[in-house]
C-alpha atoms as a PDB file:
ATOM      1  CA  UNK A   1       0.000   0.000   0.000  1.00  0.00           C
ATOM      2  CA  UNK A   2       2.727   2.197   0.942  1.00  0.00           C
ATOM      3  CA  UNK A   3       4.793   1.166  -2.225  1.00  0.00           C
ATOM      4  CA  UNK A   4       1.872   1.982  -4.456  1.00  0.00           C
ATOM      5  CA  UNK A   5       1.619   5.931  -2.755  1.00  0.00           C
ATOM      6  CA  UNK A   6       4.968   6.404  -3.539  1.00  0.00           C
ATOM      7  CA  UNK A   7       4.476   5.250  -7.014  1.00  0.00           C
ATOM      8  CA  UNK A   8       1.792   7.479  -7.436  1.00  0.00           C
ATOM      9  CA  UNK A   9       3.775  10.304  -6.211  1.00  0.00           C
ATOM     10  CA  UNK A  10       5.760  11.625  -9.293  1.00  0.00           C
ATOM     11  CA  UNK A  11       1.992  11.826 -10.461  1.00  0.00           C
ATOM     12  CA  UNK A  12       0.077  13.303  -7.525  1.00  0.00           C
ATOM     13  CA  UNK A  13       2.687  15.353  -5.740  1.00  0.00           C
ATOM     14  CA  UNK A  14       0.778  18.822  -6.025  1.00  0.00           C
ATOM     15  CA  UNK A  15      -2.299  16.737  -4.953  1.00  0.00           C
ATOM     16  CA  UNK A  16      -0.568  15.539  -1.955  1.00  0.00           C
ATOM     17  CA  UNK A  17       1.643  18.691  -0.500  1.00  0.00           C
ATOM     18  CA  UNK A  18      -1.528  20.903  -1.516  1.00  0.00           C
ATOM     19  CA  UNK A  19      -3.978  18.765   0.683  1.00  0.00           C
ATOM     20  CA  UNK A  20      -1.207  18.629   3.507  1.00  0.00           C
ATOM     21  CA  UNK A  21      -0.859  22.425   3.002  1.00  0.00           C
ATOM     22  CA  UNK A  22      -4.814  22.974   3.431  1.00  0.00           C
ATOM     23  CA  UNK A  23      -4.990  20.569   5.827  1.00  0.00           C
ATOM     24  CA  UNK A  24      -2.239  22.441   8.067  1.00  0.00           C
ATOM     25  CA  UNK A  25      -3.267  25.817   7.961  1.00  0.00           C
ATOM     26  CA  UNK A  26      -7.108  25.136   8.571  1.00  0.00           C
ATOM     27  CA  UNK A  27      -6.225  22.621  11.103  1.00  0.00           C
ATOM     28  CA  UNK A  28      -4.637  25.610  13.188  1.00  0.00           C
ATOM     29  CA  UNK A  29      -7.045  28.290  12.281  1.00  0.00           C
ATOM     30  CA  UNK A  30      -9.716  25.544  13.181  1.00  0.00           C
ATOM     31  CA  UNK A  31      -8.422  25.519  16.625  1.00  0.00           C
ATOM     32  CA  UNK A  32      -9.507  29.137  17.573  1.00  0.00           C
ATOM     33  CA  UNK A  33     -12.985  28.146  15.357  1.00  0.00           C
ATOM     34  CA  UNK A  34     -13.648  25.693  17.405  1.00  0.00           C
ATOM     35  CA  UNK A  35     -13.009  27.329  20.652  1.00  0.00           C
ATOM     36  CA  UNK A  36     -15.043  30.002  19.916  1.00  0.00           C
ATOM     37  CA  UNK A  37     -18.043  27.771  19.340  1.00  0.00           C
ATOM     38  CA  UNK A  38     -18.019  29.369  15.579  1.00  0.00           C
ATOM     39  CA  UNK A  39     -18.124  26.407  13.821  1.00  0.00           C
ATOM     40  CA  UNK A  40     -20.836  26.597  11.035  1.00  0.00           C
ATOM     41  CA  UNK A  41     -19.234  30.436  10.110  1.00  0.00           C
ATOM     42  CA  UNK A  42     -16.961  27.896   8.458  1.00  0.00           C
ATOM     43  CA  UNK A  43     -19.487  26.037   6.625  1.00  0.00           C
ATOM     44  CA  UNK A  44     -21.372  29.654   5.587  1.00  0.00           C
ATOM     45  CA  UNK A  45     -18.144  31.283   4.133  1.00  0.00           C
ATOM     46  CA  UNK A  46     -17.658  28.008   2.072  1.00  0.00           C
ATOM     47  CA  UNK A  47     -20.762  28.579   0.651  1.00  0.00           C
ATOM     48  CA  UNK A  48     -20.073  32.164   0.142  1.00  0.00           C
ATOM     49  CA  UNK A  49     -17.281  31.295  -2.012  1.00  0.00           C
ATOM     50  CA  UNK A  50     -19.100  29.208  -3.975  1.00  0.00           C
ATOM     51  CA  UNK A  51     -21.384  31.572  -4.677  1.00  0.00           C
ATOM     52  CA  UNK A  52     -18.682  34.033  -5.564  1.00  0.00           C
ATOM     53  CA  UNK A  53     -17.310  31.294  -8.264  1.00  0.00           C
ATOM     54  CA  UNK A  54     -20.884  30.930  -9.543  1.00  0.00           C
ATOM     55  CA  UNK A  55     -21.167  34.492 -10.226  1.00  0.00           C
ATOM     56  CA  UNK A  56     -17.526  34.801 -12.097  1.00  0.00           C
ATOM     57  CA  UNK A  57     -18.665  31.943 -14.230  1.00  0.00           C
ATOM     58  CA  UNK A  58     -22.508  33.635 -14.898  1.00  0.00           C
ATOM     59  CA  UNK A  59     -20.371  36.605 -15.732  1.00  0.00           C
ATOM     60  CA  UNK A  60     -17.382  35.358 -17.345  1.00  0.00           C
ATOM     61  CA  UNK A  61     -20.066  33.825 -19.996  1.00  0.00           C
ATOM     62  CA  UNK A  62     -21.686  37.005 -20.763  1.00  0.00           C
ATOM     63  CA  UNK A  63     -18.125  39.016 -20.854  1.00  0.00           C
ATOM     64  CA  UNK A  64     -16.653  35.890 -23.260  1.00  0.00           C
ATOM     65  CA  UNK A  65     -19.353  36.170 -25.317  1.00  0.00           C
ATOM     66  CA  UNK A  66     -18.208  40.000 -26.270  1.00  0.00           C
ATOM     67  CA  UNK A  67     -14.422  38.739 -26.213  1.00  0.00           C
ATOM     68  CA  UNK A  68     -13.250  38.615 -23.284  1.00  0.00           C
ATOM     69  CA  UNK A  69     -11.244  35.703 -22.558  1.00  0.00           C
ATOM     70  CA  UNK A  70      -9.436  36.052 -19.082  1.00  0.00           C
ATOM     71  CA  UNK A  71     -12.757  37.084 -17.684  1.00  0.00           C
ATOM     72  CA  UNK A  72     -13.924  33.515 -17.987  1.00  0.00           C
ATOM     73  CA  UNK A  73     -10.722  32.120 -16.368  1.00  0.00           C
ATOM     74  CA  UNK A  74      -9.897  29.987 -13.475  1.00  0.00           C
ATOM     75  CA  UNK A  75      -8.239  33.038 -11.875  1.00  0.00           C
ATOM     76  CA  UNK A  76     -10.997  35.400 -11.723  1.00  0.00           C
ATOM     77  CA  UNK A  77     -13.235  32.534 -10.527  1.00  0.00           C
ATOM     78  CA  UNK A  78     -10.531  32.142  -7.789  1.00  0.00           C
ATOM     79  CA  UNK A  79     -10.582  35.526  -6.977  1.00  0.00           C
ATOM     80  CA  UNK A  80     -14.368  36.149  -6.628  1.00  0.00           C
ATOM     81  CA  UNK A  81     -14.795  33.330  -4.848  1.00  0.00           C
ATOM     82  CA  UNK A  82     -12.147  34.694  -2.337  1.00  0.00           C
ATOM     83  CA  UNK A  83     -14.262  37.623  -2.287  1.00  0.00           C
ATOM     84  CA  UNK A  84     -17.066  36.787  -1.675  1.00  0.00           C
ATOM     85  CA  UNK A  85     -15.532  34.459   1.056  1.00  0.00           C
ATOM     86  CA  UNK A  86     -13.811  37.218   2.815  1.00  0.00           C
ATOM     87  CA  UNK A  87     -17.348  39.547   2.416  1.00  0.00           C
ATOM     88  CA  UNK A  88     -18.524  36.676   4.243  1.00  0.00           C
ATOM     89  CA  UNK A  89     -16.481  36.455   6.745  1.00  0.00           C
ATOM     90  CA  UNK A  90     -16.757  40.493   7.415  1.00  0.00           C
ATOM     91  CA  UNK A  91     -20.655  39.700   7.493  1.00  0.00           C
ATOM     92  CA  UNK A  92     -20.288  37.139  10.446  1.00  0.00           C
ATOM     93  CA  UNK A  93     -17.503  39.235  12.513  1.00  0.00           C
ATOM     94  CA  UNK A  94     -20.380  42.356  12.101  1.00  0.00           C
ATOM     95  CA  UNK A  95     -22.790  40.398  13.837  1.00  0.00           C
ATOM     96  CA  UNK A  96     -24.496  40.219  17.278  1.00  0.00           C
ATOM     97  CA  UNK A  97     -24.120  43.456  17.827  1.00  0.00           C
ATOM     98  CA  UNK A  98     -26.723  44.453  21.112  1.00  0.00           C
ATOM     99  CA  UNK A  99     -30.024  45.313  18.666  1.00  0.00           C
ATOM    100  CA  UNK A 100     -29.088  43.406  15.686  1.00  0.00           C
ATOM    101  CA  UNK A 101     -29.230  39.627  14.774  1.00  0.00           C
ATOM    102  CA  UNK A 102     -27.415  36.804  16.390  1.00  0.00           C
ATOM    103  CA  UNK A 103     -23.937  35.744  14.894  1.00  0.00           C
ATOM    104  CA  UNK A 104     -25.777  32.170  14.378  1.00  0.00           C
ATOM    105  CA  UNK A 105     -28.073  33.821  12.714  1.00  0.00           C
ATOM    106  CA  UNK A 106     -26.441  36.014  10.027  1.00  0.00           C
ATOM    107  CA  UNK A 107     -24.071  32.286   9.889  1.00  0.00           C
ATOM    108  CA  UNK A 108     -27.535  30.667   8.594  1.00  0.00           C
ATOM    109  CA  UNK A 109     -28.554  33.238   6.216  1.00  0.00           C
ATOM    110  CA  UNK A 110     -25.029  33.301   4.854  1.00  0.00           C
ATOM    111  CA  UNK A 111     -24.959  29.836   4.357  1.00  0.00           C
ATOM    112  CA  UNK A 112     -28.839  29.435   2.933  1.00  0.00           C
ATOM    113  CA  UNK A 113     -28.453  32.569   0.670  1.00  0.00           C
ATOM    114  CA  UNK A 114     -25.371  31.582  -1.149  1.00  0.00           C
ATOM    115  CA  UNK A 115     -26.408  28.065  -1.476  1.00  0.00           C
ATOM    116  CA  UNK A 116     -29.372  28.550  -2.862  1.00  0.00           C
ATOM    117  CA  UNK A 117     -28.294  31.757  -4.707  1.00  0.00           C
ATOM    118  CA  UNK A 118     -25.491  29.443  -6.682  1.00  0.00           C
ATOM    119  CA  UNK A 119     -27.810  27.148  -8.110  1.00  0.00           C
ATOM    120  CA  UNK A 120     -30.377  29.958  -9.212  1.00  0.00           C
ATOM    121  CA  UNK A 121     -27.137  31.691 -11.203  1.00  0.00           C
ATOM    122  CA  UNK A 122     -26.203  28.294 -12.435  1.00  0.00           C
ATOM    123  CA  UNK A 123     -29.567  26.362 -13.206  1.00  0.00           C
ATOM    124  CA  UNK A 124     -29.177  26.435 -17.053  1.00  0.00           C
ATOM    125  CA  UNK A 125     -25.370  26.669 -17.481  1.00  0.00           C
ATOM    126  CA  UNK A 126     -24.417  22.748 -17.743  1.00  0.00           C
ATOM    127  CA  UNK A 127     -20.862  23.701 -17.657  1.00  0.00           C
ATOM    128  CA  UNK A 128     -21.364  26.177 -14.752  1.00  0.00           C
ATOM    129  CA  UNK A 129     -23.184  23.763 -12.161  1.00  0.00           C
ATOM    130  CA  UNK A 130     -20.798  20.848 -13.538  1.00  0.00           C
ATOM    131  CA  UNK A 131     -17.992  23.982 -11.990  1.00  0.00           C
ATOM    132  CA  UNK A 132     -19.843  24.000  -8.805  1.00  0.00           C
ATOM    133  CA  UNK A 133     -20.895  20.657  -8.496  1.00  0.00           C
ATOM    134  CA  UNK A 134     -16.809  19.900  -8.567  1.00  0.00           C
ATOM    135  CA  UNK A 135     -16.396  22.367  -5.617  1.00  0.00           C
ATOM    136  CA  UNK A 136     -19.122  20.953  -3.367  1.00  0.00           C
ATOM    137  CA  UNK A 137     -18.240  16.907  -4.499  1.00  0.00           C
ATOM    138  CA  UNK A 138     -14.533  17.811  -3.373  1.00  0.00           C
ATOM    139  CA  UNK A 139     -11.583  16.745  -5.657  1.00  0.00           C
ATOM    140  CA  UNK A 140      -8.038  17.731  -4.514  1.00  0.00           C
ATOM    141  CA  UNK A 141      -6.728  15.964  -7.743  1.00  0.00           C
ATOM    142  CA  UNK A 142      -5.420  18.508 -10.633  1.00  0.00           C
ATOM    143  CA  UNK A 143      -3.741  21.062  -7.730  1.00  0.00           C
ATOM    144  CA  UNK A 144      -1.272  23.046 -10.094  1.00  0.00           C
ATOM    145  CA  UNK A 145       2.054  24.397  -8.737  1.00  0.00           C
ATOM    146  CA  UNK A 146       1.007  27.787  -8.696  1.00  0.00           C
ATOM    147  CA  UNK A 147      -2.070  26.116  -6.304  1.00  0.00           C
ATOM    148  CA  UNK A 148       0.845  24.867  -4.320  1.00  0.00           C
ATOM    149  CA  UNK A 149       3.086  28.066  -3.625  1.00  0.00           C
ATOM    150  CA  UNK A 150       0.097  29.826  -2.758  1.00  0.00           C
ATOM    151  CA  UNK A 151      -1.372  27.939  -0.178  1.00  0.00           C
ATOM    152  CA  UNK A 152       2.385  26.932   0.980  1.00  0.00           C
ATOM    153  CA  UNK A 153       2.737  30.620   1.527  1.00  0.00           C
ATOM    154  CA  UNK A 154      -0.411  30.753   3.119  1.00  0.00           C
ATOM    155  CA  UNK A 155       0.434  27.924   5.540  1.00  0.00           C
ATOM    156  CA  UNK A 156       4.216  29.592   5.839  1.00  0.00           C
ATOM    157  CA  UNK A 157       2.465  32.999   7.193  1.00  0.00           C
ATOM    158  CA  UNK A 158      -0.425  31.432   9.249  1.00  0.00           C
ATOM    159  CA  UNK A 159       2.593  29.080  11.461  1.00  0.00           C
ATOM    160  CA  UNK A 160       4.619  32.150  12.080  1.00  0.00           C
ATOM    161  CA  UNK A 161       1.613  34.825  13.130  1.00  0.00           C
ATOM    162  CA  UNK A 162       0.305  31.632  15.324  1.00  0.00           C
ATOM    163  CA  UNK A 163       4.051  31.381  16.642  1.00  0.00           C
ATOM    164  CA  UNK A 164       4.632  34.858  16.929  1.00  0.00           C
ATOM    165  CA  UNK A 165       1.640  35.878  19.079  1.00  0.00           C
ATOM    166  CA  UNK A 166       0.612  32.786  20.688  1.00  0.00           C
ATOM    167  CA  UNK A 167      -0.543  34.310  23.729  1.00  0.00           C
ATOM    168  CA  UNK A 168      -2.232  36.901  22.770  1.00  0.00           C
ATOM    169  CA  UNK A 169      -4.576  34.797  20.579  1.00  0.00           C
ATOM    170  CA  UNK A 170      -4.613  32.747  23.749  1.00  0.00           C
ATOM    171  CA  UNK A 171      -6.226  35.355  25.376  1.00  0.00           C
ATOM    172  CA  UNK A 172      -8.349  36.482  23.216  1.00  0.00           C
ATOM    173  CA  UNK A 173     -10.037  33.206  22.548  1.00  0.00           C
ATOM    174  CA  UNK A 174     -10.355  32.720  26.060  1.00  0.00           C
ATOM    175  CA  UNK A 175     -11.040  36.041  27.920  1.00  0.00           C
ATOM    176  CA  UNK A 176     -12.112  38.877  25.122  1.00  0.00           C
ATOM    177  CA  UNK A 177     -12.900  41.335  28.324  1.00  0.00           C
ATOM    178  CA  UNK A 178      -9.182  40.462  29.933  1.00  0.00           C
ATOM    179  CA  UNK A 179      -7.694  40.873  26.404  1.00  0.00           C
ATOM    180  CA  UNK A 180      -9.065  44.444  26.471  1.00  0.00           C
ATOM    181  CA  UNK A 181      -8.378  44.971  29.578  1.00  0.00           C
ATOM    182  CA  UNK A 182      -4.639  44.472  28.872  1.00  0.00           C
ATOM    183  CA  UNK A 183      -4.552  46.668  26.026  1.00  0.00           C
ATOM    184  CA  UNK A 184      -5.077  44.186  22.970  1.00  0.00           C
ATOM    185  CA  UNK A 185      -6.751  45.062  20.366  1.00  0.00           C
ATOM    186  CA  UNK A 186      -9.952  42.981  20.373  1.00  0.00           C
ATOM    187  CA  UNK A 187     -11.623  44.372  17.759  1.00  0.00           C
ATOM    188  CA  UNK A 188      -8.672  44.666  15.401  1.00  0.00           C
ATOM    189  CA  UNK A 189      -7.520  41.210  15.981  1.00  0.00           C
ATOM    190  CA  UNK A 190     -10.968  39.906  15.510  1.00  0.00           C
ATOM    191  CA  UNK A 191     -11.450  41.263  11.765  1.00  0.00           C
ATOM    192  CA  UNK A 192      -7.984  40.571  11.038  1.00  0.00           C
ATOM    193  CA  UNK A 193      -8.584  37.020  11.920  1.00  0.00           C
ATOM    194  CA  UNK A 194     -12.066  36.550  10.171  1.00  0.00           C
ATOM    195  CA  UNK A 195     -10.107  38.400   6.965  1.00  0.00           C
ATOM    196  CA  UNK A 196      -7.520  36.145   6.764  1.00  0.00           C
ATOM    197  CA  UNK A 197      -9.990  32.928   7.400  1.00  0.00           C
ATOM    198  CA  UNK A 198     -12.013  34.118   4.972  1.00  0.00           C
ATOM    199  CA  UNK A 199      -9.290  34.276   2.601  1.00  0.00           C
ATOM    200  CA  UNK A 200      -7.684  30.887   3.009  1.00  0.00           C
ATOM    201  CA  UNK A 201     -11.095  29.539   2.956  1.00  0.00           C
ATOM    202  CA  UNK A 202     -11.358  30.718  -0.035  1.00  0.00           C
ATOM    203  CA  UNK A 203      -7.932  29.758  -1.739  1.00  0.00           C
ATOM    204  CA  UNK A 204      -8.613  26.477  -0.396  1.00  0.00           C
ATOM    205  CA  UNK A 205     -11.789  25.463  -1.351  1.00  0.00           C
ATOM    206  CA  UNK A 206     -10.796  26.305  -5.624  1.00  0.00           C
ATOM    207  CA  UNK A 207      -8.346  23.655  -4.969  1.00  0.00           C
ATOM    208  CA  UNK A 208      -9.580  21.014  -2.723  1.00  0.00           C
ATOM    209  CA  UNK A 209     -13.835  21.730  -2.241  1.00  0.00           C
ATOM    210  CA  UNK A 210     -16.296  22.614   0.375  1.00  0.00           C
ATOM    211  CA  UNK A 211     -15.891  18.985   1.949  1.00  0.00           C
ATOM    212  CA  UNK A 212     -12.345  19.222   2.521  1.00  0.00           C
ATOM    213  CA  UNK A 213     -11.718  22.587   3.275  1.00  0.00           C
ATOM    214  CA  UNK A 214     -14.972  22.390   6.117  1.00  0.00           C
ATOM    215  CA  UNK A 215     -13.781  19.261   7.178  1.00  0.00           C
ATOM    216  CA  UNK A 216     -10.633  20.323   8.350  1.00  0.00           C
ATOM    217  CA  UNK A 217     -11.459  23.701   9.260  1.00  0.00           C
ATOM    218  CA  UNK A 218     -13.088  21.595  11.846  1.00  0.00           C
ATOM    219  CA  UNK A 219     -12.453  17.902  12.341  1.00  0.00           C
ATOM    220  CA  UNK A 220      -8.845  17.845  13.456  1.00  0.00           C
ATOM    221  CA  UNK A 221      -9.416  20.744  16.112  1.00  0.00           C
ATOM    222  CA  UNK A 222     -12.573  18.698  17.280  1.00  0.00           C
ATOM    223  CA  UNK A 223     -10.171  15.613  17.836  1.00  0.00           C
ATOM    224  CA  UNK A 224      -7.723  17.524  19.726  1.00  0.00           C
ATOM    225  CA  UNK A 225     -10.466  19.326  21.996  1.00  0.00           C
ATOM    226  CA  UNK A 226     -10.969  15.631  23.144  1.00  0.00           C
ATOM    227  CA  UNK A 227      -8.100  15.051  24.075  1.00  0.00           C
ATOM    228  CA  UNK A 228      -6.155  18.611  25.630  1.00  0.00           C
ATOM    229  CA  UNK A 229      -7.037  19.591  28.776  1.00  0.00           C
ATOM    230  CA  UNK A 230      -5.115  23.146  27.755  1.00  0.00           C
ATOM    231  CA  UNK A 231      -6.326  25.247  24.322  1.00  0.00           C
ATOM    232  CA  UNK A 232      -2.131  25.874  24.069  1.00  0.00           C
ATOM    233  CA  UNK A 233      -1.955  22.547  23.140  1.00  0.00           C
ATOM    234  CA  UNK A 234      -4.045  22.111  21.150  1.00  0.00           C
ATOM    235  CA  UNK A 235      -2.298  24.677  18.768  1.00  0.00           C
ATOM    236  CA  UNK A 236       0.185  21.565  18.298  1.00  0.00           C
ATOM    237  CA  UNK A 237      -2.165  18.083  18.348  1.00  0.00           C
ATOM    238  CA  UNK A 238      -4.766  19.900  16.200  1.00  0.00           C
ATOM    239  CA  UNK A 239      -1.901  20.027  13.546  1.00  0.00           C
ATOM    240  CA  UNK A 240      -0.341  16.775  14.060  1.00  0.00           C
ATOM    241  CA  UNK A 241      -3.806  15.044  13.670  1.00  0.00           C
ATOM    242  CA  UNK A 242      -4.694  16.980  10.171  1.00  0.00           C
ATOM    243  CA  UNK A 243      -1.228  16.250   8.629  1.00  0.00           C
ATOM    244  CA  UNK A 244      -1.353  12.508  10.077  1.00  0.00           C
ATOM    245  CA  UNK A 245      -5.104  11.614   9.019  1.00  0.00           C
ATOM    246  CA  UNK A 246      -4.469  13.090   5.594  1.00  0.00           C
ATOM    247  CA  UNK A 247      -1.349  11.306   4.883  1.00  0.00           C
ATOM    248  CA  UNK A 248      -3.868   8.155   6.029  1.00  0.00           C
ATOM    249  CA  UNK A 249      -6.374   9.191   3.803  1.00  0.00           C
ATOM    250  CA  UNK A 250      -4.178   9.483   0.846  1.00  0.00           C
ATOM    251  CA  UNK A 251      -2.640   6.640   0.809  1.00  0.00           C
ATOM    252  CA  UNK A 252      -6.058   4.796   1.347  1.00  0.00           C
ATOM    253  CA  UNK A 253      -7.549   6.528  -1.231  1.00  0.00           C
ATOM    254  CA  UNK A 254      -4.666   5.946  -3.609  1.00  0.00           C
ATOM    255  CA  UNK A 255      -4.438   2.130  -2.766  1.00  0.00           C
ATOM    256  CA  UNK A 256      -8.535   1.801  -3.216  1.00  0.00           C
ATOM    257  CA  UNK A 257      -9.157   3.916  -6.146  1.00  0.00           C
ATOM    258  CA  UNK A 258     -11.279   6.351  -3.707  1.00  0.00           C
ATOM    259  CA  UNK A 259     -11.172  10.346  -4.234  1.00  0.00           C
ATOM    260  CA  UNK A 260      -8.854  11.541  -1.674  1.00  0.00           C
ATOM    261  CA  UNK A 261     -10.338  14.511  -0.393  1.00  0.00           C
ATOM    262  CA  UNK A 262     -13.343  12.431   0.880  1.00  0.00           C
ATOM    263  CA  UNK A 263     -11.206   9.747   2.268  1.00  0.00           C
ATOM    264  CA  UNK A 264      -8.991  12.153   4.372  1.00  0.00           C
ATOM    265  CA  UNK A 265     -12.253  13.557   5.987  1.00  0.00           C
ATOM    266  CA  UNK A 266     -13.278  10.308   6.846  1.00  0.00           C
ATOM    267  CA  UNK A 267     -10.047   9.262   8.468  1.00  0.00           C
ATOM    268  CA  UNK A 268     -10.423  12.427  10.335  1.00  0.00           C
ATOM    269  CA  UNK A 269     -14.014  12.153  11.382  1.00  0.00           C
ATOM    270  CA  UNK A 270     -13.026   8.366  12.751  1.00  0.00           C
ATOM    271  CA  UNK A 271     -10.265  10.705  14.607  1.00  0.00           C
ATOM    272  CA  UNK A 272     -12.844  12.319  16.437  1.00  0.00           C
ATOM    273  CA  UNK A 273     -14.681   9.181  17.439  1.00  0.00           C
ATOM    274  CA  UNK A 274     -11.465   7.822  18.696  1.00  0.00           C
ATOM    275  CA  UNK A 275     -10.585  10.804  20.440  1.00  0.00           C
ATOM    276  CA  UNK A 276     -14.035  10.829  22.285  1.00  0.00           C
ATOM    277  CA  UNK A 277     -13.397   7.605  23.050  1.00  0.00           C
ATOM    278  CA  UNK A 278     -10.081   8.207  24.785  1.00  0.00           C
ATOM    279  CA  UNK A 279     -11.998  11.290  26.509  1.00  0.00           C
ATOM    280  CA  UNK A 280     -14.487   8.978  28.427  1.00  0.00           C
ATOM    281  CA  UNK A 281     -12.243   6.323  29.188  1.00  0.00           C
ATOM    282  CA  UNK A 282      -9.868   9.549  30.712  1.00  0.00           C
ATOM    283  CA  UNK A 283     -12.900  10.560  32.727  1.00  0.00           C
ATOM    284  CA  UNK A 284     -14.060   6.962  34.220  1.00  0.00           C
ATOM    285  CA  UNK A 285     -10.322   5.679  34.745  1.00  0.00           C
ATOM    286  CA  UNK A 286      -9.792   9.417  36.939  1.00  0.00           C
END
């Protein structure tokens, strides 16, 4: 099995370092996700890039029709939907404000809206919903190198901001008022966070889908909540488990014939199970 990955590798490499790439760099950002109890803001800016691809390719068709080539391209539909991930994002950080609606709510209209919205845009462009179908079915396979230094870079800068100001993200994750109280800027540090998830959201989901990029936004930091008693740690298991149960997942994939985005979620989501697992028998052996 392990022969036949490394077979496949001269093949697949892009698919492979581009789904460890995603994998890490969610897998951390997933951590303060998850410990913010803001998990579905993950699954609503997936589905706001979608929705930003769908409306580069409803547009790109009308601009190609008059000549214009790149405005049809897999660029620009990388770039709206990174926009429209990132607008998103914004949305979610602006709510539940005192007088306005919940964060959970705007996070459901986000998510409804742009999936239903995609389809509408898309209903009689075959090639269009085959373009968004691809997103949501998940497919890491055809990553391109340019895919790769992108979301290397991505995963490069994410590592080093984590490293850099580890406590201070701490903090804010755990005690917003003490974080202010301190002098940190909550506010700041709040958009600039949603931003930048929004934004690797984005980049990841043109390259890997809404399954994969969701699933370990949130999986791998949902195994390592079960088994950290401290959130610092978890900043280094939630990691480990991503890179780990994709490597699993690709070579399983590989050696079956399965797609490999959908068998590294998998491996992850029997992660969790395990990890619960090892949570209980924790509590009943103390």
């Amino acid at each position: 099995m392990i022969a036949e990955f490394l077979a496949s590798w001269t093949l697949f490499h892009n698919t492979y370092l581009a789904g460890w790439s995603i994998a890490l760099v969610l897998s951390l950002l997933g951590v303060l996700v998850v410990a913010r109890d803001q998990i579905f803001i993950g699954a609503a800016i997936s589905q706001a890039s979608v929705l930003g691809v769908a409306v580069a390719l409803r547009l790109g068709a009308w601009a190609a029709a008059d000549g214009c080539g790149w405005c049809d391209a897999s660029w620009t539909h990388t770039l709206s939907g990174g926009a429209f991930a990132v607008l998103g994002a914004l949305a979610t950080a602006a709510a539940g404000r005192p007088g306005g609606e919940s964060r959970e709510a705007v996070t459901g209209w986000i998510f409804l809206a742009s999936s239903a919205c995609a389809v509408l845009l898309l209903a009689h462009s075959p090639h269009g919903m085959e373009e968004v179908n691809t997103l949501l079915a998940s497919t890491i396979i055809g990553a391109t190198t340019s895919d790769l230094v992108t979301l290397g870079t991505a995963a490069a800068l994410t590592v080093t901001a984590i490293a850099a100001w580890r406590q201070r993200w701490l903090l804010l994750v755990m005690d917003p008022e003490m974080a202010a109280a301190v002098g940190l800027p909550v506010a700041a540090m709040t958009r600039g966070f949603t931003l930048w998830l929004g934004l690797v959201i984005g980049l990841s989901i043109h390259v890997s889908g809404v399954v994969f990029t969701f699933g370990y936004l949130v999986l791998p930091a949902l195994a390592a909540k079960n088994v950290c008693r401290e959130l610092g740690a978890m900043l280094w298991v939630s990691p480990a488990i991503a890179l780990v149960s994709a490597g699993v997942g690709f070579v399983l994939a590989n050696s079956y014939d399965h797609p490999p985005g959908q068998m590294a979620v998998a491996v992850a989501a029997a992660l969790v199970v395990a990890a619960r697992g090892i949570r209980r028998a924790r509590a009943q052996r103390l």
